[in-house]
N, C-alpha and C. Protein backbone atom coordinates (compact mmCIF):
# COMPACT_ATOMS: atom_id res chain seq x y z
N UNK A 1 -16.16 2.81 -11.38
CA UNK A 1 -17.50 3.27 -11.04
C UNK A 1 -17.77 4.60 -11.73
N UNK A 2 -19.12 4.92 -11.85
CA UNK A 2 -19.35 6.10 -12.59
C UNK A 2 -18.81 7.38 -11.39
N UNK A 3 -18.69 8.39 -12.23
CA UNK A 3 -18.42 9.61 -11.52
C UNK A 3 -17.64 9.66 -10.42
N UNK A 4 -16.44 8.97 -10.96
CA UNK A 4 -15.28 8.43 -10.00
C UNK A 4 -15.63 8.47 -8.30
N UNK A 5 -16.97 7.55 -8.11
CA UNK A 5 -17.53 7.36 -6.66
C UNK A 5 -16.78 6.02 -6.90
N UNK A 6 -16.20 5.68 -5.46
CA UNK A 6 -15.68 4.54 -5.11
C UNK A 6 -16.27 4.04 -3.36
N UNK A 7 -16.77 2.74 -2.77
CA UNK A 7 -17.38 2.70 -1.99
C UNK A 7 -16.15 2.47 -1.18
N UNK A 8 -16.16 2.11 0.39
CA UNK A 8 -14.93 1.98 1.29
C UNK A 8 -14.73 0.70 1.05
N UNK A 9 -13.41 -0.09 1.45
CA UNK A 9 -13.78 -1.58 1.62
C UNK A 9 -13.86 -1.76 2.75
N UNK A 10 -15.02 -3.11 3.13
CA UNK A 10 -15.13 -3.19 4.03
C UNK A 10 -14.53 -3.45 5.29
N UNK A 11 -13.42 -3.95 5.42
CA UNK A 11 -12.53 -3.73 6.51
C UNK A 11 -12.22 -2.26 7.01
N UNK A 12 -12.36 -1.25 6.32
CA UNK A 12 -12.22 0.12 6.66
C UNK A 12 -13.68 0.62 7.52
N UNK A 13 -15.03 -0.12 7.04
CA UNK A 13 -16.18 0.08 7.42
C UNK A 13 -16.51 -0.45 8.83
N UNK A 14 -15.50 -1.68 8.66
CA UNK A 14 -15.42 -2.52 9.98
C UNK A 14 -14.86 -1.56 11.19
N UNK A 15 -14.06 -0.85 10.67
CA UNK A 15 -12.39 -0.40 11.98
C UNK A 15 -13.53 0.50 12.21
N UNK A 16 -14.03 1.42 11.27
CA UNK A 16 -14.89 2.96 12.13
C UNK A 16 -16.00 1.93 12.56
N UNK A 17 -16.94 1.29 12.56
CA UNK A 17 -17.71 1.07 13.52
C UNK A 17 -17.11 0.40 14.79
N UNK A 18 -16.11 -0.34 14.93
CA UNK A 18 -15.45 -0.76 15.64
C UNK A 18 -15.08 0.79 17.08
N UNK A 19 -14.46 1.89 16.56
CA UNK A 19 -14.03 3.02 17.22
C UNK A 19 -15.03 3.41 17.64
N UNK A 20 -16.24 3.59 16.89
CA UNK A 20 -17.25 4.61 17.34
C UNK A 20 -18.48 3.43 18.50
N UNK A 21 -18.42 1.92 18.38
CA UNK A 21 -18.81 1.40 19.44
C UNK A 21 -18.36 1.61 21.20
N UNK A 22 -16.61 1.37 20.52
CA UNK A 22 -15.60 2.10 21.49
C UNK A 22 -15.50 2.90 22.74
N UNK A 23 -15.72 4.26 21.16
CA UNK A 23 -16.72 5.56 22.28
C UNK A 23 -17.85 5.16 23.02
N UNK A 24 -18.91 4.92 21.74
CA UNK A 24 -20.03 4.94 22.83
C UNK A 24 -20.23 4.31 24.26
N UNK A 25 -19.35 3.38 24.24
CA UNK A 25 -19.55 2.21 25.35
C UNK A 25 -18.79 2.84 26.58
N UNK A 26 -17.82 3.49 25.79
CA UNK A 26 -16.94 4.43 26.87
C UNK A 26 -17.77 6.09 27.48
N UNK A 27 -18.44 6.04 26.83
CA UNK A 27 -19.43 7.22 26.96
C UNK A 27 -20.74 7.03 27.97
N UNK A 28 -20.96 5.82 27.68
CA UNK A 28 -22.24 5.29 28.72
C UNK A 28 -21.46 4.75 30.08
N UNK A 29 -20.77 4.23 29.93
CA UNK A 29 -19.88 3.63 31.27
C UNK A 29 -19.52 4.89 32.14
N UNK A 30 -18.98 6.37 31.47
CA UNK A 30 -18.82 7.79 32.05
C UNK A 30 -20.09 8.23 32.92
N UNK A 31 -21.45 8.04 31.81
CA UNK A 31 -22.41 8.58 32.50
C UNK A 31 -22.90 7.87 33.59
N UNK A 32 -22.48 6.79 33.65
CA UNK A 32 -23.22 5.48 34.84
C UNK A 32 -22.55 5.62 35.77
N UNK A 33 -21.40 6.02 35.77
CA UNK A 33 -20.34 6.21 37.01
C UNK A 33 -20.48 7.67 37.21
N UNK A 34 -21.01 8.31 36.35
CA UNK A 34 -20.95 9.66 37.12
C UNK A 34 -22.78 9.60 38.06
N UNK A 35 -23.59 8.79 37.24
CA UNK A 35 -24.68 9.12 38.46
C UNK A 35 -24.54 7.90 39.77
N UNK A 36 -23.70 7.24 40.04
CA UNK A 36 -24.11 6.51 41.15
C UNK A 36 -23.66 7.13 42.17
N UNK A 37 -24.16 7.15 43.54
CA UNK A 37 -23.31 7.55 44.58
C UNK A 37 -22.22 6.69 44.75
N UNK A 38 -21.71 7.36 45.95
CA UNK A 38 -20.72 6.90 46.43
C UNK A 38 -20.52 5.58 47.31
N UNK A 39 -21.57 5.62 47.82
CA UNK A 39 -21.81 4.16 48.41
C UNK A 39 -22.47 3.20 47.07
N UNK A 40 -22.77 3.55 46.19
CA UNK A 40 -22.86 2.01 45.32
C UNK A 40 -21.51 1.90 44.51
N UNK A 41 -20.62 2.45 44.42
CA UNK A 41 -18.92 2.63 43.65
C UNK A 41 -18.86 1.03 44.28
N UNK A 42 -18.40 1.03 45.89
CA UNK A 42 -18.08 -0.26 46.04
C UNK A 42 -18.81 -1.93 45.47
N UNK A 43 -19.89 -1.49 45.56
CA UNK A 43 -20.67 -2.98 45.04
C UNK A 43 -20.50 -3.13 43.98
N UNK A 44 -20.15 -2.25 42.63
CA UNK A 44 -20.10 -2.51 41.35
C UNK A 44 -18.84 -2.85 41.17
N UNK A 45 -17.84 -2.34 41.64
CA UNK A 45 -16.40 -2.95 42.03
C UNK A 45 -16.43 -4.40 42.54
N UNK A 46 -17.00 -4.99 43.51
CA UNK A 46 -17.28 -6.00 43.71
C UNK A 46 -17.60 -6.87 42.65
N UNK A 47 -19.22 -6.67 41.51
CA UNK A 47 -19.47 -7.44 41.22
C UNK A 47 -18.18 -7.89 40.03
N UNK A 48 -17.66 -6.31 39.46
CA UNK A 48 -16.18 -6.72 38.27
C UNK A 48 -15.13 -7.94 38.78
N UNK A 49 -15.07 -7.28 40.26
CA UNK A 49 -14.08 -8.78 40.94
C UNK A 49 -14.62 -9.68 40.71
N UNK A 50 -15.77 -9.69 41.23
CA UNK A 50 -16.30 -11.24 41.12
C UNK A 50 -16.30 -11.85 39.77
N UNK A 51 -16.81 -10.90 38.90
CA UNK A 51 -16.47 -11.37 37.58
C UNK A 51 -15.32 -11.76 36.89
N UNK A 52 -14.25 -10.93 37.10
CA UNK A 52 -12.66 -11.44 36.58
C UNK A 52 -12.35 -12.63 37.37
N UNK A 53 -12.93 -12.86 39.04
CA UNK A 53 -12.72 -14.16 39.64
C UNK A 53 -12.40 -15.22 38.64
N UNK A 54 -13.81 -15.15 38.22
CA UNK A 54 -14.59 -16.38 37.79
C UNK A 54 -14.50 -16.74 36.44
N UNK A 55 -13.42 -15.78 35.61
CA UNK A 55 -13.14 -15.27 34.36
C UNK A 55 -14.43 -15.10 33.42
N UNK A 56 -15.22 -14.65 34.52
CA UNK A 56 -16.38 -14.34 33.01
C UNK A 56 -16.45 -12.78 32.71
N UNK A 57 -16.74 -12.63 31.77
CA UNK A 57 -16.53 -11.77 30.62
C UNK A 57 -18.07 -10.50 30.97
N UNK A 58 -17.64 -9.74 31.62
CA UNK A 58 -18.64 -8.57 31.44
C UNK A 58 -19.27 -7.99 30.42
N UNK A 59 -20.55 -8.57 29.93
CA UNK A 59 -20.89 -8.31 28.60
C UNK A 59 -21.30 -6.51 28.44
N UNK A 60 -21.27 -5.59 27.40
CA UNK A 60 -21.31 -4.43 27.25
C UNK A 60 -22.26 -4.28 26.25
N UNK A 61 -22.90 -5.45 25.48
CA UNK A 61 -23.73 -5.72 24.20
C UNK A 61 -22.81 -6.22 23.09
């Protein structure tokens, strides 16, 4: 390539969006649990049980 620019390959492009979804998802899940009270902790616990019950898959996007 000119001016010894070389682009990433894409499996490298893959892994960092991969990490930085990661975060974010881990970042929104922080803020959602930090605003609920304390009395809704249990029902959302609930619905995860219910979900691993039933083996379905808690979608995150």
């Amino acid at each position: 390539m000119e001016a010894g620019l070389e682009l990433l390959g894409l499996s490298t492009f893959h892994k960092m969006a991969s990490k930085v979804r990661t975060e974010v998802k881990a970042s929104i899940r922080a803020g959602t649990h930090d605003r609920m009270s304390a009395a809704q902790l249990p029902g959302l616990m609930r619905l995860l049980e219910d979900a691993t019950a039933t083996g379905r898959r808690c979608s995150t996007g």
